[in-house]
Protein backbone atom coordinates (compact mmCIF):
# COMPACT_ATOMS: atom_id res chain seq x y z
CA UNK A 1 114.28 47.24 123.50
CA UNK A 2 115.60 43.61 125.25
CA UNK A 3 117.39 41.55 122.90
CA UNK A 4 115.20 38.71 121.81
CA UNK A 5 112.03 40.43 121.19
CA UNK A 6 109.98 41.47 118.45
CA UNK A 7 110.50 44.93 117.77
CA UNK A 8 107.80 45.01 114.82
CA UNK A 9 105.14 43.35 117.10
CA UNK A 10 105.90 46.04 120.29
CA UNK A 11 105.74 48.92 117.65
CA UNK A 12 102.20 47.64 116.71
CA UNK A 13 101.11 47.54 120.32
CA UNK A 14 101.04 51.44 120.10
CA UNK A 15 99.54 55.03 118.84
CA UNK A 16 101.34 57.29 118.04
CA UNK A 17 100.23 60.89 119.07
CA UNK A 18 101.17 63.81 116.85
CA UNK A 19 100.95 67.64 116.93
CA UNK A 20 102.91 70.15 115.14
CA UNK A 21 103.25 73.65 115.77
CA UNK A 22 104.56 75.08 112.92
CA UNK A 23 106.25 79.32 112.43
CA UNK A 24 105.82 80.61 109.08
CA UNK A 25 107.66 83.84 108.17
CA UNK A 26 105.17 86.28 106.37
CA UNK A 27 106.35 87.78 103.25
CA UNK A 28 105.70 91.37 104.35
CA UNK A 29 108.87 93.97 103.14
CA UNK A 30 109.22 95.09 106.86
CA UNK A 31 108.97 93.94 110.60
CA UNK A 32 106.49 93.72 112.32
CA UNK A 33 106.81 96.53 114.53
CA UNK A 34 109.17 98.64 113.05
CA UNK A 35 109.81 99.47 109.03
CA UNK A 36 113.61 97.39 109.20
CA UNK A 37 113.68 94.82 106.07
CA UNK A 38 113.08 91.33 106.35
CA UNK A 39 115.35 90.10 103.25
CA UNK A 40 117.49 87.42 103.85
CA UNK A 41 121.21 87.16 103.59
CA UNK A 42 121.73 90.80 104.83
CA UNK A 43 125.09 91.34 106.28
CA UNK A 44 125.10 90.69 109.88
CA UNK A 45 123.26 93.24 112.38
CA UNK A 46 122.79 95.42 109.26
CA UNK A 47 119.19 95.33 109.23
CA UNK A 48 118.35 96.68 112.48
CA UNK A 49 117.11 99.53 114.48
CA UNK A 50 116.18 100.79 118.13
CA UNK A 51 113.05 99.22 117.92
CA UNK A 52 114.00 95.92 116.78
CA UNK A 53 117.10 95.40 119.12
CA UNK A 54 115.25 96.80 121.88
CA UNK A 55 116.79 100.12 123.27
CA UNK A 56 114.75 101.79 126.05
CA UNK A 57 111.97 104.11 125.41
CA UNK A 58 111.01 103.16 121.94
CA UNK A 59 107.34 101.70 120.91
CA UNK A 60 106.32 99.06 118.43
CA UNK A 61 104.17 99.85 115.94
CA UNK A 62 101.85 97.11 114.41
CA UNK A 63 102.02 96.34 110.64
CA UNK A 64 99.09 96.30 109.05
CA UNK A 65 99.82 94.02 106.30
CA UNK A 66 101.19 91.27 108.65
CA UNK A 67 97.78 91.03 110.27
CA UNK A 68 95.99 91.13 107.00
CA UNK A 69 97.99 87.65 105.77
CA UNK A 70 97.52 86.21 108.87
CA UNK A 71 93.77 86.37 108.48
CA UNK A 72 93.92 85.42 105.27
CA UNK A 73 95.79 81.91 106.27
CA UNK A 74 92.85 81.77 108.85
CA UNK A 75 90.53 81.76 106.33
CA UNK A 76 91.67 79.53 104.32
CA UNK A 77 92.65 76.91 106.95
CA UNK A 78 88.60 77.51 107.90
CA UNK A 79 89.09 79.37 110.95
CA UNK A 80 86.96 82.14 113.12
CA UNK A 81 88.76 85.19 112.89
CA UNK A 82 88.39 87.13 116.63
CA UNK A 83 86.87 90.21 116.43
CA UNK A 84 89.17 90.93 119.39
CA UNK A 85 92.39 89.54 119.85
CA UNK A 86 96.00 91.13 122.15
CA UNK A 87 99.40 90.86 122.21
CA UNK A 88 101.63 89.79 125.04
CA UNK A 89 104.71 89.37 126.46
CA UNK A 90 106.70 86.32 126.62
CA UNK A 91 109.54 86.68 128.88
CA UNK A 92 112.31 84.62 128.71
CA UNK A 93 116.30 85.16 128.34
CA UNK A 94 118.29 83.79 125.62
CA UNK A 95 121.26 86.17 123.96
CA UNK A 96 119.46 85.97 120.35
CA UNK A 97 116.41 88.20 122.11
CA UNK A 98 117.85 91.39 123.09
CA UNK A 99 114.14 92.43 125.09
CA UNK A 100 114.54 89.68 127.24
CA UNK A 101 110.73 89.31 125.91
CA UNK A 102 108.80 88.37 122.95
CA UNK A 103 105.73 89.63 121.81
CA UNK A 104 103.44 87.37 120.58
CA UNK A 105 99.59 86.30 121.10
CA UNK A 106 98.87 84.15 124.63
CA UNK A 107 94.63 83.99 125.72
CA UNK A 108 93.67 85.64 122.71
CA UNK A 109 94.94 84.53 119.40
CA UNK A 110 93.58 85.91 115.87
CA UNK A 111 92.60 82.77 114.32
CA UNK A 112 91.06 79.09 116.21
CA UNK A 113 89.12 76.07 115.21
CA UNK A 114 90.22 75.51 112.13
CA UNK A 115 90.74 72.68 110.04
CA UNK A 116 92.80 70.97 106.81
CA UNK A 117 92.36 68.54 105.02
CA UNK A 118 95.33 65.80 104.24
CA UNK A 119 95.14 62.57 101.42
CA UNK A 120 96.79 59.74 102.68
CA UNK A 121 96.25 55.63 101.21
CA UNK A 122 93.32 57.81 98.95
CA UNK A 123 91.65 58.59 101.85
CA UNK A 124 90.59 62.26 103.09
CA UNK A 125 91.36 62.74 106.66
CA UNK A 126 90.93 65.80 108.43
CA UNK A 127 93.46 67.92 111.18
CA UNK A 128 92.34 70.44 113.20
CA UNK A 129 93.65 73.76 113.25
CA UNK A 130 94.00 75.04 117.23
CA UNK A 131 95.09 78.33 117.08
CA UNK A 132 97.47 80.42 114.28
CA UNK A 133 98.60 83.12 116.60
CA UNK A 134 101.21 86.19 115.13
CA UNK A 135 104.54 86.85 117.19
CA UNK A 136 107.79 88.60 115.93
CA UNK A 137 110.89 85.98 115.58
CA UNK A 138 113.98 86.27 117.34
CA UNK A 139 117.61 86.55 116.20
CA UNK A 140 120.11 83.80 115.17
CA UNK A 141 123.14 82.36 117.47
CA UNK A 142 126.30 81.62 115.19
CA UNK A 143 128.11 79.01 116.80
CA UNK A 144 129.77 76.98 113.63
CA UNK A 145 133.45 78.01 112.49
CA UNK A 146 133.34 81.03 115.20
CA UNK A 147 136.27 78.92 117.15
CA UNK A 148 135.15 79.43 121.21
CA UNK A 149 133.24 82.16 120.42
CA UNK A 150 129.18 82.89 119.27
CA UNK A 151 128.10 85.76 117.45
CA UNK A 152 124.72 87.05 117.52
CA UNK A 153 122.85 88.54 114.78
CA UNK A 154 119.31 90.15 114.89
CA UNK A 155 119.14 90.86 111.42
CA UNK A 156 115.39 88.87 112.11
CA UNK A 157 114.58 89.62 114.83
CA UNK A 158 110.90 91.05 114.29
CA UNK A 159 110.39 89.59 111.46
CA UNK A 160 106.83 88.83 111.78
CA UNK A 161 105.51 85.17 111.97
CA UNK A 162 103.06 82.96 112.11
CA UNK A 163 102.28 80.12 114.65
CA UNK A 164 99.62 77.10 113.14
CA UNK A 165 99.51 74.86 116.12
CA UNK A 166 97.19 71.64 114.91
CA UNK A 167 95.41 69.77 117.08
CA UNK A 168 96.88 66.18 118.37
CA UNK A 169 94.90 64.56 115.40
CA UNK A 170 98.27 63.23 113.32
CA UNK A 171 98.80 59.29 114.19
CA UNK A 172 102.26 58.70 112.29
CA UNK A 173 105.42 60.57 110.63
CA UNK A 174 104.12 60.44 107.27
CA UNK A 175 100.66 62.09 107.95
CA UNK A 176 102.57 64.76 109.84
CA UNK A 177 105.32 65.32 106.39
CA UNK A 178 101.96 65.20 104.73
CA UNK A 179 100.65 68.03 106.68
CA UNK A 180 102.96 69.92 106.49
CA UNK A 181 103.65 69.88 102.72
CA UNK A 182 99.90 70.75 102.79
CA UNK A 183 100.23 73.84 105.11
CA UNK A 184 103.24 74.71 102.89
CA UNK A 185 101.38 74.79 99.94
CA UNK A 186 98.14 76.94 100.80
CA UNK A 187 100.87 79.35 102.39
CA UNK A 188 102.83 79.46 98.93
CA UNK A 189 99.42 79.61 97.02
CA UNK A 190 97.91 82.52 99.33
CA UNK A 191 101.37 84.75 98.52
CA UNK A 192 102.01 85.16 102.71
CA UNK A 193 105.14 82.94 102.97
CA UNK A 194 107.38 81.87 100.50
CA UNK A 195 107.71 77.99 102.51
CA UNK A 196 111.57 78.08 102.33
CA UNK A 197 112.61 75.57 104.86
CA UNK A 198 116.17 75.91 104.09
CA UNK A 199 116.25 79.78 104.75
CA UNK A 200 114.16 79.26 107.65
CA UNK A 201 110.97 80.82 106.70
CA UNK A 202 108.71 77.51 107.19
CA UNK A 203 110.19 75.76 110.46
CA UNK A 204 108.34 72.75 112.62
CA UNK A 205 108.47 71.70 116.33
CA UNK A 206 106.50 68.28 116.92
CA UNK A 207 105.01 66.99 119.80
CA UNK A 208 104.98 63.50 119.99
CA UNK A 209 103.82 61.15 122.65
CA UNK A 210 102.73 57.19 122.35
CA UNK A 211 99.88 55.12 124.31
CA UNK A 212 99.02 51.48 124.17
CA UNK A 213 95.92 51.15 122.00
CA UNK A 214 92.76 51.78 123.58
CA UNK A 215 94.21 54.28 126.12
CA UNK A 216 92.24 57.45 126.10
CA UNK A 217 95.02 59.29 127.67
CA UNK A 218 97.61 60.96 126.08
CA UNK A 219 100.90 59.87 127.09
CA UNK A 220 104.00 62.15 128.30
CA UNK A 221 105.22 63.72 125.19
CA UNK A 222 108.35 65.64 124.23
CA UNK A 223 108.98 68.43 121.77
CA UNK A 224 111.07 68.18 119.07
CA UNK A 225 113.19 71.06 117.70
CA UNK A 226 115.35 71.58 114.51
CA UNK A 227 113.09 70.47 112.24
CA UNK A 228 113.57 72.07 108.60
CA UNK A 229 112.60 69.96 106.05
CA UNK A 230 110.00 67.20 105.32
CA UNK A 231 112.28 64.38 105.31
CA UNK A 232 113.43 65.30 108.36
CA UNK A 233 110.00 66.00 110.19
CA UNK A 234 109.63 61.75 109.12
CA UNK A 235 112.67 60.77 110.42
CA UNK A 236 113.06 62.67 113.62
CA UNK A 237 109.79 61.58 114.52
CA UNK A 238 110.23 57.84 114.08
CA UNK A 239 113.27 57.65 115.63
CA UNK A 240 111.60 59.72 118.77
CA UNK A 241 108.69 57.26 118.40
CA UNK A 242 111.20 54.01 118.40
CA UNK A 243 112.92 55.46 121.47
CA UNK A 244 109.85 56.27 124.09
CA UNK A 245 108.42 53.01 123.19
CA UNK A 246 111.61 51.35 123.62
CA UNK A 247 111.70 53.57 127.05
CA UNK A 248 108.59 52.15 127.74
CA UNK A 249 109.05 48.60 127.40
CA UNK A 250 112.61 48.86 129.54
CA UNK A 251 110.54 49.87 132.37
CA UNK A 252 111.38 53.91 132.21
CA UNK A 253 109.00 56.75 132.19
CA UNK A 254 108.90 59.58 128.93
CA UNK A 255 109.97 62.67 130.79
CA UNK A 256 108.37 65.24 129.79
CA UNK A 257 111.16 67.68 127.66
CA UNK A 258 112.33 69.26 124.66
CA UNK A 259 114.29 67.55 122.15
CA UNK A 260 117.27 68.54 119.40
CA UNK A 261 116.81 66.44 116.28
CA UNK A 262 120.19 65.80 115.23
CA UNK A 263 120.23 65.68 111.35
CA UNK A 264 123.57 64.62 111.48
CA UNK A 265 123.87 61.77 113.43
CA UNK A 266 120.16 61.08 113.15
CA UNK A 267 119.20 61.04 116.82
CA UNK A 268 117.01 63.01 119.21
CA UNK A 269 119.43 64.71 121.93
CA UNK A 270 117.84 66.29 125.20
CA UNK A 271 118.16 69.80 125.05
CA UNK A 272 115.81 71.35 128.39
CA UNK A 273 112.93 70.54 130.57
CA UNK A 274 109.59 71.33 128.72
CA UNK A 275 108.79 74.63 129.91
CA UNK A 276 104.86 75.52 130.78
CA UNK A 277 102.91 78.70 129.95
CA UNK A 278 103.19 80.00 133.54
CA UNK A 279 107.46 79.56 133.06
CA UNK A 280 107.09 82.27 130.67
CA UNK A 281 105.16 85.12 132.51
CA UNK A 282 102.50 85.92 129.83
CA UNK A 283 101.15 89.08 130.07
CA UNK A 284 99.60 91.91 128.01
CA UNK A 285 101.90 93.65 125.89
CA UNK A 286 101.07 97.20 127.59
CA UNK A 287 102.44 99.30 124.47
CA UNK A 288 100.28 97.44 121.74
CA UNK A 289 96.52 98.33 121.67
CA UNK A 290 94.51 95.33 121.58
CA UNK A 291 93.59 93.75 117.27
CA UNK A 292 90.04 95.05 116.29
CA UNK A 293 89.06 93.30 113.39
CA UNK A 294 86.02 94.77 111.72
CA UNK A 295 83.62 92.82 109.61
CA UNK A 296 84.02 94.75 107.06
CA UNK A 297 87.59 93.59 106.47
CA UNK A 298 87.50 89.89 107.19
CA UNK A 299 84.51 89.72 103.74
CA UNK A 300 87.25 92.11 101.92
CA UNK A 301 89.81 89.97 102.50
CA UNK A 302 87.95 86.76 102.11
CA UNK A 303 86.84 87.96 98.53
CA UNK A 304 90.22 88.49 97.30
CA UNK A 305 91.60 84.70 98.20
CA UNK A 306 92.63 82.79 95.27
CA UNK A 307 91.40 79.50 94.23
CA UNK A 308 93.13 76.83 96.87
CA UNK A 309 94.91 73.66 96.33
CA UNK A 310 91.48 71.37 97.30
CA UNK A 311 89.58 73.29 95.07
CA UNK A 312 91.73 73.57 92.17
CA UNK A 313 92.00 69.70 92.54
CA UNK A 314 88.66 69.38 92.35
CA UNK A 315 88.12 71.51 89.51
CA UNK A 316 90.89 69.50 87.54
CA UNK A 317 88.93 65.94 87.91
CA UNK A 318 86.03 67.68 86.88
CA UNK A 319 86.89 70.12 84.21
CA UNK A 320 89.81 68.13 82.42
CA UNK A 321 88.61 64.60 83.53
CA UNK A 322 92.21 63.68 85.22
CA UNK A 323 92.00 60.88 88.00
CA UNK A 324 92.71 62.13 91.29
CA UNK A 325 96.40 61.02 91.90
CA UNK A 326 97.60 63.39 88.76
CA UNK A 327 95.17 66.52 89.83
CA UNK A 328 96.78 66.34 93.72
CA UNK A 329 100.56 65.76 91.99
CA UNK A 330 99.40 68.93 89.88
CA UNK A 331 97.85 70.93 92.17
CA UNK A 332 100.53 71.79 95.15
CA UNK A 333 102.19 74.18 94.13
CA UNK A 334 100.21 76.98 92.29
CA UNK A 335 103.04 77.48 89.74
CA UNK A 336 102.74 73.85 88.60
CA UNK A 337 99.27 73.88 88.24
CA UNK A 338 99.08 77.54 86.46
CA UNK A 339 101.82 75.88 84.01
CA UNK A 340 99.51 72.96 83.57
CA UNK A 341 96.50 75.34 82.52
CA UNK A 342 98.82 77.05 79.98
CA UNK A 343 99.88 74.34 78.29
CA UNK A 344 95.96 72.71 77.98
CA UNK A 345 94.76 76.39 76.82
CA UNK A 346 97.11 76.06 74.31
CA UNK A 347 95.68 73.44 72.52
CA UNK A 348 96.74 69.82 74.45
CA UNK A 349 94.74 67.42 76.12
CA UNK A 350 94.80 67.46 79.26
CA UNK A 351 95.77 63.71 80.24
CA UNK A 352 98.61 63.97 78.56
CA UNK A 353 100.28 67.25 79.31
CA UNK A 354 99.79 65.69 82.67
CA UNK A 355 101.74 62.87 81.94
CA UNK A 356 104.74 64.64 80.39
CA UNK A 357 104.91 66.82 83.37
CA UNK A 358 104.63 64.51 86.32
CA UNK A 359 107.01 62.25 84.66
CA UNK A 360 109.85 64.14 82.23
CA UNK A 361 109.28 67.30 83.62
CA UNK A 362 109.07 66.53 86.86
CA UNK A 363 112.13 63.84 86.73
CA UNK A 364 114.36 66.76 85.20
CA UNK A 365 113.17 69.57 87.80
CA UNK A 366 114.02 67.41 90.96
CA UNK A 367 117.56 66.05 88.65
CA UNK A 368 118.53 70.13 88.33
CA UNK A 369 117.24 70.99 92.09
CA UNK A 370 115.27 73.51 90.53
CA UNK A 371 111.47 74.69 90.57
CA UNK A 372 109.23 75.30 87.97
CA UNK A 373 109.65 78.92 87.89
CA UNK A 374 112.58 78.37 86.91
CA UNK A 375 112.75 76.61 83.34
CA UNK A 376 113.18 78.10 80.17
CA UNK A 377 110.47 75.52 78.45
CA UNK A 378 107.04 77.44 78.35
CA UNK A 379 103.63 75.51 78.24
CA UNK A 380 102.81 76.80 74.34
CA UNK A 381 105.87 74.94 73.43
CA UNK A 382 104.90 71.58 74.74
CA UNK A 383 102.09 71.96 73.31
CA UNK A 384 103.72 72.11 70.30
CA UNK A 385 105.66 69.26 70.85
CA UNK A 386 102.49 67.31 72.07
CA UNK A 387 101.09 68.66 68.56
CA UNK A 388 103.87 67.31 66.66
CA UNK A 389 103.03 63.99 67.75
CA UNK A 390 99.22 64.04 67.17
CA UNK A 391 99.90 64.53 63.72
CA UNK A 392 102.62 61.97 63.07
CA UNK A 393 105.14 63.97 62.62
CA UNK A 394 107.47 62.69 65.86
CA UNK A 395 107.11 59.27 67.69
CA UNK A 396 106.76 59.42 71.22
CA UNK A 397 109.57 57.87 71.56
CA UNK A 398 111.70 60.66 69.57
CA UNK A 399 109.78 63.10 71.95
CA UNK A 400 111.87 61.91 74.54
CA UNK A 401 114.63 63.45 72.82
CA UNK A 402 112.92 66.69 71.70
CA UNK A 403 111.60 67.33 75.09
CA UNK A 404 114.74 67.10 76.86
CA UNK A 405 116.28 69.37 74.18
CA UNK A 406 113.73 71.99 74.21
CA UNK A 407 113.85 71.65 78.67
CA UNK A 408 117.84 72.24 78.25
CA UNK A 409 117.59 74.93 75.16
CA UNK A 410 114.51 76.79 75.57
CA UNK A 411 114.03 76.39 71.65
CA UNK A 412 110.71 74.99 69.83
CA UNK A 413 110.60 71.44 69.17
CA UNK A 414 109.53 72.35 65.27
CA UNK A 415 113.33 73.88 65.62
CA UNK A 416 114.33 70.84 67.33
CA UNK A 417 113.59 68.05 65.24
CA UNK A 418 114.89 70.29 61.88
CA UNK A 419 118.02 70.75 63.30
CA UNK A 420 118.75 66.91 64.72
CA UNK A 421 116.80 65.56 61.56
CA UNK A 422 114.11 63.99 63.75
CA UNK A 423 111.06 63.83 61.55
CA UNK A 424 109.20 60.85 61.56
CA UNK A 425 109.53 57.81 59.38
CA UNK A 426 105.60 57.44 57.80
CA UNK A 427 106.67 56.30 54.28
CA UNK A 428 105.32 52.71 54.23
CA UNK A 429 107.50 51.56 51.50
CA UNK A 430 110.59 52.86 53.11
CA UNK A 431 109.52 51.19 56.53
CA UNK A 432 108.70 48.18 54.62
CA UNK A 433 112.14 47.37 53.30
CA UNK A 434 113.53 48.05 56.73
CA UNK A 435 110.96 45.50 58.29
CA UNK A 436 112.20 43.14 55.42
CA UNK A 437 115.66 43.72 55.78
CA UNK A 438 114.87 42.85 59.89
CA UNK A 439 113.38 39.83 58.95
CA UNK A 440 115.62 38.46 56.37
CA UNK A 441 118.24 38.37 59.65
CA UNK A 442 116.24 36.42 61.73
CA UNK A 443 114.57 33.26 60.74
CA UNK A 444 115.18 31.80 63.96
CA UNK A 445 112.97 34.44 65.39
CA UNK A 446 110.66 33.95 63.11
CA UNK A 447 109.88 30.46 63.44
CA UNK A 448 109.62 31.05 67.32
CA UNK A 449 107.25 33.84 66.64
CA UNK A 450 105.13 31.60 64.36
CA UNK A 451 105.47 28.44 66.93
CA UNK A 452 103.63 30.50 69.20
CA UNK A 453 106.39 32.69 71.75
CA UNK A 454 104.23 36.05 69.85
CA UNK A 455 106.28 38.60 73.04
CA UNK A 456 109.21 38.31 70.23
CA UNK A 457 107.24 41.07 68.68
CA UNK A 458 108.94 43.44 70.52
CA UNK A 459 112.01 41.83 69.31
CA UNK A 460 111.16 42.85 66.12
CA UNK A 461 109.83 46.49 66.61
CA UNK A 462 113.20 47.23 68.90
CA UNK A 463 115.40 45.71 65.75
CA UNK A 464 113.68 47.81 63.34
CA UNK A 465 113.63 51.41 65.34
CA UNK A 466 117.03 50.73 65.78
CA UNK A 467 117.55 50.47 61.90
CA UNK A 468 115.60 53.69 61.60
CA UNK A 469 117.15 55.59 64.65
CA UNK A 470 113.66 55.23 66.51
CA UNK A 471 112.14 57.69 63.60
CA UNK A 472 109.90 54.54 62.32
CA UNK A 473 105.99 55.31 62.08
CA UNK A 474 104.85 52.87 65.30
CA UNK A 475 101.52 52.09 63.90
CA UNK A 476 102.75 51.53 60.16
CA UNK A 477 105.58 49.35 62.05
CA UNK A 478 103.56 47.04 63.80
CA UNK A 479 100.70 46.74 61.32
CA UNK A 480 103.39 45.52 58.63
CA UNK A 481 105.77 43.41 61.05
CA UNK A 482 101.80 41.36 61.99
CA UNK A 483 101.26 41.26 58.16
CA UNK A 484 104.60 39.95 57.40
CA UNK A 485 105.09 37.31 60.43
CA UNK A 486 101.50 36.08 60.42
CA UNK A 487 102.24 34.80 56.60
């Protein structure tokens, strides 16, 4: 933009135009047309066959199970399932596609008009589902420490995918991150894709245009590729969105074109002209009979879906009475949310196993990079922790301590607090003496406390749990300390 001007005021003068199209890699042990495994980190080229790499003569053959989770994301993103849907051929060349084609779904897709629904400011707002059509992916180009050379391996190609394109409906980079967690999550909790963005298995392109407010027409957008992670689906996109409006505003036109987000240098970098359906020869894939999808199966299917993030929120306001932030927070990943239900059937309230876990346990996980599959701690044992403190036996402020232990250890916190010599100070007369001992120190305190400056309680509490190691009785502490001082 021209030196001198507002940049914050020109963003404003624009909306932003957002839709993703996002591939999801379906957790099914074998291709999609050919029984080759789809586990990753496989020796180069060692997971391959004729079918795969695309030798002459051979057939696909369609895996059953790869349609089955694809209707079952349909359903649960609320879409019609066709009765009827085909397969075609894309044709393009690239040395990571060994057919020279892809097969993948064109005119008729499995699943359309669906929708999801996103939380953003504590507001519901709803994105339309276009199309989730199936395709097999391609291979992987190895350019980095090759020297002047690329290797190819099609170790996945075939692995069978998914394609959610969304309608234009997303109006900034955070609804679209927000979107995306969301499609994440009701993948992870339907068990059809394991959402890996690192690995590959959950990737995003964007398309992303801008018009001045009030313009009914879209304006030119580009396509952004590279995008594997939710930080980086917010940053690519506002630095796209910076630079066509800065485009703009210099006088240029958006060509229309697809994009490289750099991660590294933090830049969009043009990469081709935006190809259109007709560039890519579409047509039926004549060795795959046409998808008939009975009835019969869609109801089967749809019976055996497992409670989804919105209604598992829902049921947590209602059932345990938490406020809506903490049931979202505890309800995107099913793991999270099973641990929650655990640790509440095992005696705790609710409200506050929610607290310990969006704030320790949480803080901890994200510390260690790990998940919540992977701790030691079990939900009976912070409820036995949370148990410990009901009944007086541990402050909540020694909990700190015990919780971290039993998170590093896997042990009890009844073990715990035997072995560190954590119990609870709830003898009044030995709390007493160190509340006299406190004051007997600080008569200048005192007579501020007494003059009127009564935040120097705190003073006083901090002095004494210090004397005590922090094993002081709160409620005996402060009852006595307002006894003593109010004299």
């Amino acid at each position: 933009m021209k030196n001198g001007v507002d940049a914050s005021a020109i963003m404003k003068k624009y909306e932003v135009v957002i839709g993703l199209e996002v591939h999801a890699q379906l957790l099914t042990d074998t291709k999609i047309f050919c029984r080759c495994s789809t586990k990753f980190g496989a020796e180069p080229n060692t997971q391959t066959c004729q079918v795969c790499i695309g030798m002459p003569g051979v057939l696909p053959v369609m895996n059953r199970k790869a349609i089955e989770y694809a209707i079952r994301t349909g359903l649960a993103m609320n879409c019609s399932i066709a009765p009827y849907s085909r397969f075609a051929r894309k044709n393009y060349f690239y040395p990571d596609l060994p057919k020279n084609y892809q097969i993948s779904q064109y005119e008729l897709p499995l699943c359309e008009h669906g929708l999801v629904e996103i939380i953003i400011d504590n507001e519901v707002k709803r994105i339309g589902i276009t199309r989730i059509h199936m395709e097999e992916d391609a291979g992987k180009n190895i350019h980095e420490g090759k020297g002047d050379h690329s290797f190819v391996d099609l170790n996945r190609t075939g692995v069978p995918l998914m394609e959610i394109v969304s309608e234009p409906d997303l109006r900034s980079p955070r609804e679209a991150a927000e979107y995306m967690k969301k499609l994440r999550g009701i993948l992870r909790y339907l068990g059809v894709c394991d959402g890996n963005m690192e690995q590959g298995s959950l990737r995003c392109d964007a398309n992303i245009s801008v018009r001045p407010f009030g313009q009914k027409e879209f304006g030119t957008r580009t396509e952004l590729k590279n995008i594997n992670s939710f930080k980086f689906v917010e940053k690519a996109l506002e630095y796209e969105i910076k630079r066509q409006i800065s485009v703009i505003e210099d006088g240029g036109k958006i060509i229309q074109e697809t994009r490289l987000w750099d991660s590294a240098a933090g830049v969009t970098l043009s990469m081709r002209s935006k190809e259109e359906a007709h560039d890519y020869r579409y047509f039926p894939e004549p060795d795959l009979a046409p998808v008939v999808v009975g009835q019969d199966w869609i109801a089967e299917i749809k019976k055996s879906l497992p409670e989804l993030p919105d209604e598992k929120r829902n049921r947590f306001m209602t059932q345990y009475g938490l406020p809506d932030h903490d049931a979202e927070l505890l309800t995107v990943e099913r793991a999270v949310a099973d641990w929650f239900e655990l640790a509440v059937q095992a005696g705790s309230q609710p409200k506050a196993v929610a607290n310990w876990m969006m704030g320790d346990l949480m803080r901890m996980l994200n510390e260690d990079n790990k998940s919540i599959e992977d701790v030691t701690l079990k939900p009976d044992q912070m409820a036995g922790m949370l148990k410990m403190i009901d009944e007086g036996t541990i402050s909540g402020k020694i909990a700190k301590t015990v919780f971290e232990a039993m998170y590093r250890t896997g042990k009890n916190a009844e073990d715990i607090v035997k072995e560190q010599g954590l119990v609870q100070i709830s003898d009044t007369s030995e709390i007493e003496k160190a509340v006299d001992d406190i004051l007997a120190k600080s008569p200048g305190e005192i007579e501020r406390f007494r003059a009127g400056d009564e935040k120097l309680i705190g003073f006083f509490v901090g002095q004494v749990m210090k004397a005590t190691k922090g094993k002081a009785n709160p409620k005996i502490l402060n009852d006595l300390l307002i006894k003593k001082l109010r004299v």
